[in-house]
Protein backbone atom coordinates (compact mmCIF):
# COMPACT_ATOMS: atom_id res chain seq x y z
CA UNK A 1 -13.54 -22.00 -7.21
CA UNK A 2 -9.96 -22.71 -5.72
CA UNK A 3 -8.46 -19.86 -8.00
CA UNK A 4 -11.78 -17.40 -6.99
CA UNK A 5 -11.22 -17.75 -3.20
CA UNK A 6 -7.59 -17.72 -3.41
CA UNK A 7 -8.02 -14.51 -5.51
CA UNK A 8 -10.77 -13.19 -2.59
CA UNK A 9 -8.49 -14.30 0.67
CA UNK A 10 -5.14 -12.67 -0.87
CA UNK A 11 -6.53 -9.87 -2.66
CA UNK A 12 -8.93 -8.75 0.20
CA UNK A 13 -6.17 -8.72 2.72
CA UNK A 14 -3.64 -7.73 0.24
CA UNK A 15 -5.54 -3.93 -0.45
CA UNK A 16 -5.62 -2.97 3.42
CA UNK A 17 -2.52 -2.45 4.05
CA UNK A 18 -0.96 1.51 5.78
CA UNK A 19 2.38 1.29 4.76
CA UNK A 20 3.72 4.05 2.87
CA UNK A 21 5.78 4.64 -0.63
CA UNK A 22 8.23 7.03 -0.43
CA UNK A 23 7.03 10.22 -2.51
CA UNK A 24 6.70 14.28 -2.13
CA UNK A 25 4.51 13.91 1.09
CA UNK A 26 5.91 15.07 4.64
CA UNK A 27 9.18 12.08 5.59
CA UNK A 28 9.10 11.02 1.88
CA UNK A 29 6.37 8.95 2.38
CA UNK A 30 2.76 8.63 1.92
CA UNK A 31 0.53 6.17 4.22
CA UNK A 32 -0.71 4.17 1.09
CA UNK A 33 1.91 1.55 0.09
CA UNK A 34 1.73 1.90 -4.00
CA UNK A 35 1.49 -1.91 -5.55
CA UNK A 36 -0.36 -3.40 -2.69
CA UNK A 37 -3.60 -4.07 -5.14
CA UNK A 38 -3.50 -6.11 -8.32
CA UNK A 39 -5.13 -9.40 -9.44
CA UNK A 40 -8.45 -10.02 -7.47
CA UNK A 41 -8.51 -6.21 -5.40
CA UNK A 42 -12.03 -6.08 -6.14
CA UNK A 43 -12.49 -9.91 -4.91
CA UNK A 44 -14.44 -9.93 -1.48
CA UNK A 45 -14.06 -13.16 0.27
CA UNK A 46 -16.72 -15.24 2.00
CA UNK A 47 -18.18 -13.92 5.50
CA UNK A 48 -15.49 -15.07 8.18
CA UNK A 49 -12.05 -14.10 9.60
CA UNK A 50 -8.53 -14.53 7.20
CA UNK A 51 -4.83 -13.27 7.94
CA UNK A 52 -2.43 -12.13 5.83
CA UNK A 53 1.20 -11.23 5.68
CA UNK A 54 3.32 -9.97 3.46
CA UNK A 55 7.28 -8.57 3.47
CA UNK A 56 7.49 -5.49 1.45
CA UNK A 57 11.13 -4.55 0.06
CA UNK A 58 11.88 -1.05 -1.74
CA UNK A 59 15.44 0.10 -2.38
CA UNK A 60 14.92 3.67 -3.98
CA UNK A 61 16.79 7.01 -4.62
CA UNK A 62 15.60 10.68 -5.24
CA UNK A 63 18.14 13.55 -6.43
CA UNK A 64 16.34 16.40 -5.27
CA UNK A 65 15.04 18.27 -2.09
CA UNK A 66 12.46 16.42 0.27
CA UNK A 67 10.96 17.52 3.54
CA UNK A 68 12.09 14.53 6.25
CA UNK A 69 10.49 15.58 9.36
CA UNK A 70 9.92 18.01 12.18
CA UNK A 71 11.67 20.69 9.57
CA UNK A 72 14.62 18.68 8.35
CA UNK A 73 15.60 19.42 4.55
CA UNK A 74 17.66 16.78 2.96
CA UNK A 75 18.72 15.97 -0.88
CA UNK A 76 20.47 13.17 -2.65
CA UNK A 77 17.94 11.20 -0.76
CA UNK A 78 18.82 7.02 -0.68
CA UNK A 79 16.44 4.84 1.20
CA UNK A 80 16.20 0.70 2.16
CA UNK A 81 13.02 -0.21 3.62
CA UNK A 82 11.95 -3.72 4.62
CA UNK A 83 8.26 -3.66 6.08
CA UNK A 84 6.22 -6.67 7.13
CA UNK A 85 2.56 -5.81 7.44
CA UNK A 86 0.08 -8.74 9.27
CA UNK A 87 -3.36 -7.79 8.87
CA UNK A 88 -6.66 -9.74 9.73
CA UNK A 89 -9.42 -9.44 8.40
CA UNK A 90 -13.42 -10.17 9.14
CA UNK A 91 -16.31 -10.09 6.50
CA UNK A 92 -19.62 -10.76 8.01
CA UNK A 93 -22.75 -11.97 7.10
CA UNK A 94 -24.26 -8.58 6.72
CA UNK A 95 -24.96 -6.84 3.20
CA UNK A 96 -25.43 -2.84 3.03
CA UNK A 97 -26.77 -2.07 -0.66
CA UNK A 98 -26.43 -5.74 -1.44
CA UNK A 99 -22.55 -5.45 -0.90
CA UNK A 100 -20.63 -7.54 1.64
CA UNK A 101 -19.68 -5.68 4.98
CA UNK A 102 -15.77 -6.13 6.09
CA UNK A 103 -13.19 -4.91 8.55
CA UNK A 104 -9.70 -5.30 8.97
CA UNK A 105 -7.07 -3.96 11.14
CA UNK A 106 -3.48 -3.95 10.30
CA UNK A 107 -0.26 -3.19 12.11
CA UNK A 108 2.87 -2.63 10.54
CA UNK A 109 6.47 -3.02 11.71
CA UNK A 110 10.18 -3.25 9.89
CA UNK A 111 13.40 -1.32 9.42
CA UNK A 112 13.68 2.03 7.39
CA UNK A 113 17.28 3.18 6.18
CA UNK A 114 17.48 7.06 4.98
CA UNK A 115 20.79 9.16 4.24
CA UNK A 116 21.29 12.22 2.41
CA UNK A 117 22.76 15.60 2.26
CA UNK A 118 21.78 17.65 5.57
CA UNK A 119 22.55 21.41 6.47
CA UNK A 120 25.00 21.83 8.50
CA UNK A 121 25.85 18.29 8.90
CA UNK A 122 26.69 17.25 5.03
CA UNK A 123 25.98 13.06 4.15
CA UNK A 124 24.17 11.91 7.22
CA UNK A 125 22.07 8.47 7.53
CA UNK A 126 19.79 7.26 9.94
CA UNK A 127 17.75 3.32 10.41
CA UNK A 128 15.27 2.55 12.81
CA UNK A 129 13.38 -0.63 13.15
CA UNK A 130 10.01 -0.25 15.14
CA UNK A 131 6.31 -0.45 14.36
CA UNK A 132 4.38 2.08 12.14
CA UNK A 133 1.22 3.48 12.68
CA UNK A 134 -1.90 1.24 12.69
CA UNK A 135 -4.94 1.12 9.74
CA UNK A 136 -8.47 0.16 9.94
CA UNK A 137 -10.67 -0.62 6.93
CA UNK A 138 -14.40 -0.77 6.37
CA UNK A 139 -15.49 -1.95 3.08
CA UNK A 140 -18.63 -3.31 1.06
CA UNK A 141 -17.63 -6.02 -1.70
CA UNK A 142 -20.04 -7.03 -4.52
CA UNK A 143 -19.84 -10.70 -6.44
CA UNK A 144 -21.74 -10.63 -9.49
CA UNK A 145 -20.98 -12.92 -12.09
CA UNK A 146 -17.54 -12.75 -13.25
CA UNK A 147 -17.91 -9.12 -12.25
CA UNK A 148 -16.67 -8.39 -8.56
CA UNK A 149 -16.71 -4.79 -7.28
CA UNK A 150 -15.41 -3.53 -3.84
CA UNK A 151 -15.48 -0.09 -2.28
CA UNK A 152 -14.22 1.17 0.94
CA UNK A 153 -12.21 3.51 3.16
CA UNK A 154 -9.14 2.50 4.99
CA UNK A 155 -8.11 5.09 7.93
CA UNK A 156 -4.38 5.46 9.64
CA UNK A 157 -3.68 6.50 13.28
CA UNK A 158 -1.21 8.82 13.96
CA UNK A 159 0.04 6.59 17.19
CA UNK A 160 2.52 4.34 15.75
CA UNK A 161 6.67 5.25 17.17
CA UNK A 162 7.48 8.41 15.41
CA UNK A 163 10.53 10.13 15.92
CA UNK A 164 10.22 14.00 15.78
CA UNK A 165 12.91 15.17 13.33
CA UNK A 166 14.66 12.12 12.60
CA UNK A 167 15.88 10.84 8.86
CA UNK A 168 14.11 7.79 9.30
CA UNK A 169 10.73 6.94 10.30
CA UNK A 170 8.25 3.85 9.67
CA UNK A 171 5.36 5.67 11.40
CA UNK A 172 4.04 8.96 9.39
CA UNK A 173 1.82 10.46 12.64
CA UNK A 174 -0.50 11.95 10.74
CA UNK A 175 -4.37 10.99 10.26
CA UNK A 176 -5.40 10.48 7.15
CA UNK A 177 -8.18 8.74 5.12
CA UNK A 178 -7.64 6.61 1.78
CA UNK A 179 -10.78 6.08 0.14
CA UNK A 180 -10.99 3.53 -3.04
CA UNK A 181 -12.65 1.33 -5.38
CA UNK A 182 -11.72 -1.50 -6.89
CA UNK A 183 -13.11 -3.93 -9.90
CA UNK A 184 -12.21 -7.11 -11.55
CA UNK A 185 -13.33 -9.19 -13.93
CA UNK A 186 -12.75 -12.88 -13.44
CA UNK A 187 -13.37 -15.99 -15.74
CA UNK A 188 -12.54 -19.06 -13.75
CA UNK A 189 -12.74 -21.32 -16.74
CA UNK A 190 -10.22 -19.73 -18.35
CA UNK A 191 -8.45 -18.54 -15.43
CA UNK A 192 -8.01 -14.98 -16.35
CA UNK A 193 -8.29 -11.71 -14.38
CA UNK A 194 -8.45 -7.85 -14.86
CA UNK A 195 -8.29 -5.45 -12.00
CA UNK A 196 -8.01 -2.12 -11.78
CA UNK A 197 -8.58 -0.22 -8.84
CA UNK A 198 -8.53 4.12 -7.99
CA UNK A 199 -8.03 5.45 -5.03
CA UNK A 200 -7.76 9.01 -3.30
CA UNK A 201 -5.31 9.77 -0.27
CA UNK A 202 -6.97 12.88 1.74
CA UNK A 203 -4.27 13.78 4.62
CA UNK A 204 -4.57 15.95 8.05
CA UNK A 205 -1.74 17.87 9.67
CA UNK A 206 1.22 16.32 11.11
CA UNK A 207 0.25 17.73 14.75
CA UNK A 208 4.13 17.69 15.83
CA UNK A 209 5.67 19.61 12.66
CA UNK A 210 2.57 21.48 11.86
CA UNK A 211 3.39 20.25 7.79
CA UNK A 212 0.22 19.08 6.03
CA UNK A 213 0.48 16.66 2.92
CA UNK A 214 -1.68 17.71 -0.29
CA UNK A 215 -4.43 15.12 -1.64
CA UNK A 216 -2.90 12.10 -3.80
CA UNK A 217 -4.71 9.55 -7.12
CA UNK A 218 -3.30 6.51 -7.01
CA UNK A 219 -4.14 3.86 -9.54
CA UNK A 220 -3.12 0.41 -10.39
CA UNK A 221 -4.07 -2.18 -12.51
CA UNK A 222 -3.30 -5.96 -13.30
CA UNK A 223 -3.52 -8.74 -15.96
CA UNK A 224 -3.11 -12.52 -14.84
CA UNK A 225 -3.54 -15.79 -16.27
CA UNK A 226 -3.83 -19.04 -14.09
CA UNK A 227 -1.29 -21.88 -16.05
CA UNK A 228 -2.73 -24.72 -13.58
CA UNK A 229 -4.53 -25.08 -10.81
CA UNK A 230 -1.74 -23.26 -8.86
CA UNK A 231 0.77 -21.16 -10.55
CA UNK A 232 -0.11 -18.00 -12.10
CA UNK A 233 1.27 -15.10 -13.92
CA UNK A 234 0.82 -11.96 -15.26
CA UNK A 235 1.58 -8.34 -15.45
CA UNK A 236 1.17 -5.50 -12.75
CA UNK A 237 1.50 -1.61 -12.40
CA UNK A 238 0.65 1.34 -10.87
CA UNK A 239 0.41 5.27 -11.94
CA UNK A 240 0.56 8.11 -8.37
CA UNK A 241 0.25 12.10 -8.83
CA UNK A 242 -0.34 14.37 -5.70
CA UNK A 243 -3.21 16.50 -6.70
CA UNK A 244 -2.75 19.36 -4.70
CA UNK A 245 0.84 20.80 -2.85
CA UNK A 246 2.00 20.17 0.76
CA UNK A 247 1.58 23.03 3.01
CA UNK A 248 4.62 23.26 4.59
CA UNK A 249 5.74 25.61 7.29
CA UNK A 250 8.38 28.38 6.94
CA UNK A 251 11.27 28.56 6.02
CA UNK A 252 10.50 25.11 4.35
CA UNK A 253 7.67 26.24 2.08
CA UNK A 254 9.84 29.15 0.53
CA UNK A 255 12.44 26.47 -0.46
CA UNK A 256 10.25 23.81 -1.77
CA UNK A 257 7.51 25.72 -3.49
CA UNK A 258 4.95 23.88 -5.36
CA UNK A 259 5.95 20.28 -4.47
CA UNK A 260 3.90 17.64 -5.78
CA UNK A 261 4.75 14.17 -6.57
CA UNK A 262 4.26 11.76 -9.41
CA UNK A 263 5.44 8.23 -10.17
CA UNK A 264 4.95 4.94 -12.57
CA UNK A 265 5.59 1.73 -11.92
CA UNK A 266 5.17 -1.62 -13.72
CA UNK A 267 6.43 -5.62 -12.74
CA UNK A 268 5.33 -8.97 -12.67
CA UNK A 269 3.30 -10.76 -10.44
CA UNK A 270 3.87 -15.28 -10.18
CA UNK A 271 1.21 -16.92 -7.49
CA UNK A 272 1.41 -20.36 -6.17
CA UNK A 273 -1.88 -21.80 -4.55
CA UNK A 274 -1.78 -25.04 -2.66
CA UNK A 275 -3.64 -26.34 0.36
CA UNK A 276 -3.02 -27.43 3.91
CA UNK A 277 -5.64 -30.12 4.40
CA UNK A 278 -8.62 -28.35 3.53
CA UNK A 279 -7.69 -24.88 3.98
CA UNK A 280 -6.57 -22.96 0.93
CA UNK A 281 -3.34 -20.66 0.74
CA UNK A 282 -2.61 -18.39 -1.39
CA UNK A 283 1.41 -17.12 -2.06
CA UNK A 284 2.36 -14.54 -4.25
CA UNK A 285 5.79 -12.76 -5.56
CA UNK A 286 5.76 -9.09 -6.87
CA UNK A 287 8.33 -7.01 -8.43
CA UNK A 288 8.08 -3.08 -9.71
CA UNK A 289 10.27 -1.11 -11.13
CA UNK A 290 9.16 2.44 -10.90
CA UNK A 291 10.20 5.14 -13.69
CA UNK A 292 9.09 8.74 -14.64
CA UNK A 293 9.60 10.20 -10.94
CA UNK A 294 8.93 13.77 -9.82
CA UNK A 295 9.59 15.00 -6.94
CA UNK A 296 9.66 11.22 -6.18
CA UNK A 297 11.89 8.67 -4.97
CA UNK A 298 12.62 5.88 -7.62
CA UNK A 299 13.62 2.74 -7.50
CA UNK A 300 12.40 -0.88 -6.90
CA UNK A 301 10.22 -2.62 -4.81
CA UNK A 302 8.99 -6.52 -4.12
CA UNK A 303 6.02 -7.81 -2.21
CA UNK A 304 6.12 -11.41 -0.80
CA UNK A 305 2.51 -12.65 0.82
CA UNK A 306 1.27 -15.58 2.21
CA UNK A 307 -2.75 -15.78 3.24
CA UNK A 308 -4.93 -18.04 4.54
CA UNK A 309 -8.65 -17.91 6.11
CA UNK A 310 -8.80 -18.86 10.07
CA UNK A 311 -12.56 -19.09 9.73
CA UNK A 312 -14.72 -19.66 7.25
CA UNK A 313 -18.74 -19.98 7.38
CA UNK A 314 -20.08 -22.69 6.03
């Protein structure tokens, strides 16, 4: 049971969060952070209230053309981004279908560090540290068995600090709904888990550069064995392809065409479980390293979290 609801409290936080991965999308960046689900995404927790935080790091690099913002065209793109993204979250006693009801609300804040080759201006950078825009999840989680199954919609406001044609932005301003499922299978007595979870990106029109961001698949997947009580292990990775093209607005679209992104990824994942008196916490370390880019920034990324329930009903 320890392993199950330190699966369900870092896992159901751990799937909500907006942050984006730098990709094709308008600002080389999507609002779905790739990597955020692995072992226990389709894991719903018990009905009450849990935080979560975790420290995202990505150091990544993309040789071609990318659409920044507000109709900035840059190449030999480089970007540092460190993103911490607290996010509570409340399941409640109610069951639609049989499945679990949940919320969570998340709000997202850290540094971003672009340069790259801009017309007229030649190898310009840019940083800003501020707070990105906020996300707000509903979601129905089933426990059967070893069999756990959740299913749910996670939407991203378009009010977070976003600077109209700058390099670097940690808010995208654009609305947009990510809508996913998620399954595991989970054998507490021998402490092993499979996840896999899809997911579908559908993005509206960036209201202040009138650019609008095609649909994007993102899926990822994870293996993990439990070695005791509190350290696990296992393997983690991820697969994105934009399904349709950004609509971009002249003279942009001539010069990009087509664009559409597509990325792998694949790391390791180590947890660490222990309690403060009798409330469970869950830790975990990630690390990808992505590979195959188009039209895609590549590089590497690592996820730090720490999670914990507030409230739990007995």
């Amino acid at each position: 049971m320890k392993f199950r609801f330190g699966c369900a409290i870092s896992l159901a936080l751990g799937c909500l969060y907006p942050v984006g991965e730098l990709h094709a999308a308008e600002g080389g960046a999507g609002v779905y952070l790739l990597g955020l689900r692995s072992s226990g995404a389709g894991f719903t927790p018990p009905p009450g209230l849990f935080f979560s935080d975790q420290l995202f790091m990505y150091n990544g690099s993309l040789e071609g053309r990318v659409e920044l913002a507000g109709g900035v065209l840059a190449g030999g793109v480089d970007a540092d981004l460190i993103i911490n993204i607290p996010t509570a979250l409340w399941v409640t006693e109610a069951e639609i279908f049989g499945g679990r009801l949940g919320f969570s609300v998340t709000t997202p804040f850290g540094r971003t560090s672009v340069s790259g080759f801009v017309n007229p201006f030649g190898r310009t950078s840019d940083s800003v540290l501020t707070f990105g825009d906020p996300a707000l999840t509903t979601f129905l989680g089933w426990n059967v068995g070893n069999f756990h199954i959740q299913s749910g919609v996670t939407g991203y406001f378009p009010i977070g600090d976003y600077r109209e044609a700058a390099l670097a932005n940690v808010a995208r301003h654009r609305l947009a709904a990510d809508v996913y499922t998620a399954i595991t299978w989970l054998d507490p007595e021998w402490g092993i888990d499979i996840s896999n979870t899809i997911g579908i990106t559908f993005n509206a029109k960036n209201q202040a550069t009138n650019y609008k961001t095609g649909i994007e698949f993102h899926w990822e997947g994870a293996i993990t064995k439990q070695l005791t009580e509190s350290f696990s292990a296992g393997l983690v990775g991820y697969y994105y392809k934009q399904l349709t093209a950004d609509k971009a607005p002249p003279p942009i679209a001539a010069v990009l065409g087509d664009f559409k992104g597509e990325i792998a990824g694949v790391g390791v994942q180590v947890g660490y479980n222990f309690q403060i008196g009798e409330a469970p916490v869950s830790t975990r370390l990630r690390y990808y390293h992505q590979f195959s880019a188009k039209n895609h920034l590549e590089g590497d990324s690592v996820f730090l979290s720490l999670s914990f329930p507030l409230a739990v009903n007995r």
